[in-house]
C-alpha atoms as a PDB file:
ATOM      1  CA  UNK A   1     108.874  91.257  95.277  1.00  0.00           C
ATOM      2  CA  UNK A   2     108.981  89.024  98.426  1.00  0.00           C
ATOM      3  CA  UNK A   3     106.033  87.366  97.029  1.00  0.00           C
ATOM      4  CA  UNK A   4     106.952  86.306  93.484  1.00  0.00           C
ATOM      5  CA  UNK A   5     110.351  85.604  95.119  1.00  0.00           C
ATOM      6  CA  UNK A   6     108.766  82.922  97.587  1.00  0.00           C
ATOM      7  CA  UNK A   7     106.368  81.374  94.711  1.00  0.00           C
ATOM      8  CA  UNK A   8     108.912  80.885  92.465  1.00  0.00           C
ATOM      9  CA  UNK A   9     111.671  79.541  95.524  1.00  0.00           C
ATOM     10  CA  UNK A  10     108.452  76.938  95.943  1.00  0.00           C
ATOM     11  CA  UNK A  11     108.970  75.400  92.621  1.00  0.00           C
ATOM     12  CA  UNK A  12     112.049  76.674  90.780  1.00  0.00           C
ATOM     13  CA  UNK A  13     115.671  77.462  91.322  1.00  0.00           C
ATOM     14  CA  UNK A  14     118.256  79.337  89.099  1.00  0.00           C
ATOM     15  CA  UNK A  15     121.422  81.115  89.733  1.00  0.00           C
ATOM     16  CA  UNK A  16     120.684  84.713  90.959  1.00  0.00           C
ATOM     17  CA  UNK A  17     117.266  84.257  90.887  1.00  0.00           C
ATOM     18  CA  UNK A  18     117.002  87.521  93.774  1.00  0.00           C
ATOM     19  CA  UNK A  19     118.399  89.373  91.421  1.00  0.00           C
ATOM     20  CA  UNK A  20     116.515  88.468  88.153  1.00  0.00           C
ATOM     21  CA  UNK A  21     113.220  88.893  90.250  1.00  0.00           C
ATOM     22  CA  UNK A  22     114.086  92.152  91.758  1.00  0.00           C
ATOM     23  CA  UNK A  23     114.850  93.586  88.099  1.00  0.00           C
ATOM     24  CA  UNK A  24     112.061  92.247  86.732  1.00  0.00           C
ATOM     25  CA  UNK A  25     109.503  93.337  89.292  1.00  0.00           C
ATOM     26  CA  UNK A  26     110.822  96.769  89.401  1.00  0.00           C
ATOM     27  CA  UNK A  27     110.504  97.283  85.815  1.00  0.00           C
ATOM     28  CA  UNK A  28     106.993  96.033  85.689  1.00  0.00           C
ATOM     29  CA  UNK A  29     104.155  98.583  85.076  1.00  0.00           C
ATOM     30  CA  UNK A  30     101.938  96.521  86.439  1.00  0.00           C
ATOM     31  CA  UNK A  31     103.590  95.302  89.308  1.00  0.00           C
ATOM     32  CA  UNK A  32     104.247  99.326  90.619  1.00  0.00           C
ATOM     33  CA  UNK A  33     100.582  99.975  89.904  1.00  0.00           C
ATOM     34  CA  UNK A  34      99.079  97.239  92.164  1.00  0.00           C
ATOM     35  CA  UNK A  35     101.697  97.017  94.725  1.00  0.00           C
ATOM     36  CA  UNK A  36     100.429  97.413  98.131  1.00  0.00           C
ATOM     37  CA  UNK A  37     101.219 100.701  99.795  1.00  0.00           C
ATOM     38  CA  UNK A  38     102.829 101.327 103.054  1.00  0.00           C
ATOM     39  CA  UNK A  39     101.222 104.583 103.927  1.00  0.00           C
ATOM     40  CA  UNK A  40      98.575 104.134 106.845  1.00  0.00           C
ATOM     41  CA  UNK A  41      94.940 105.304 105.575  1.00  0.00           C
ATOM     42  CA  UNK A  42      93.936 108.727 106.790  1.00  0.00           C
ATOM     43  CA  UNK A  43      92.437 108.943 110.122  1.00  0.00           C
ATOM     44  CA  UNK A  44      88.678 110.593 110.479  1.00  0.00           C
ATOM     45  CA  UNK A  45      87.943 113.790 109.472  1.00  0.00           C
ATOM     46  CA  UNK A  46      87.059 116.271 112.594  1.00  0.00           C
ATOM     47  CA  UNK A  47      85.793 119.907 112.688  1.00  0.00           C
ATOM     48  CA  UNK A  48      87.377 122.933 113.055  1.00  0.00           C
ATOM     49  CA  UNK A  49      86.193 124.748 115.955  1.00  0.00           C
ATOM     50  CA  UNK A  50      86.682 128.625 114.464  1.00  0.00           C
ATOM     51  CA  UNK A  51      86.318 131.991 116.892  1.00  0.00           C
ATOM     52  CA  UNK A  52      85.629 134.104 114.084  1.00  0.00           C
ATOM     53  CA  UNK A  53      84.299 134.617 111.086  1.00  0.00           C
ATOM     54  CA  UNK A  54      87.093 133.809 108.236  1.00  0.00           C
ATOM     55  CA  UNK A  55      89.020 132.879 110.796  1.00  0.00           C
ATOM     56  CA  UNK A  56      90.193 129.853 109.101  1.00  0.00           C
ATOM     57  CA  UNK A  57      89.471 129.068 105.114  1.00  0.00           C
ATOM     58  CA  UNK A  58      90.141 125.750 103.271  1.00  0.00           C
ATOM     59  CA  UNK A  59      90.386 124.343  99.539  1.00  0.00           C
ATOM     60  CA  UNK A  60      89.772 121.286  97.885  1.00  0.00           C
ATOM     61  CA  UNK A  61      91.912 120.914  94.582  1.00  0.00           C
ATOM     62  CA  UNK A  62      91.269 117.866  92.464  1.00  0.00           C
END
């Protein structure tokens, strides 16, 4: 949003231009699939250091 808003304040003006850009990039499909994320990237993976046998079970659902 802040960067479609800062091209277009480059070139272009209109009343309530914010607003008309805001609307428009929320309800873009594309726009929500390649935004960039906030979320950090997961860290490492490490091993579990079990005492026992069954001690500790884990999944993977995908």
């Amino acid at each position: 949003r802040r960067k479609t808003l800062s091209r277009l304040n480059s070139r272009f003006y209109w009343p309530h231009m914010r607003r008309d850009v805001v609307d428009y990039v929320r309800a873009c499909i594309l726009c929500q699939q390649y935004k960039p994320t906030n979320q950090k990237p997961g860290g490492l993976m490490k091993p579990i250091i079990v005492s026992e046998p069954w001690h500790t079970v884990g999944i993977d659902i995908t």
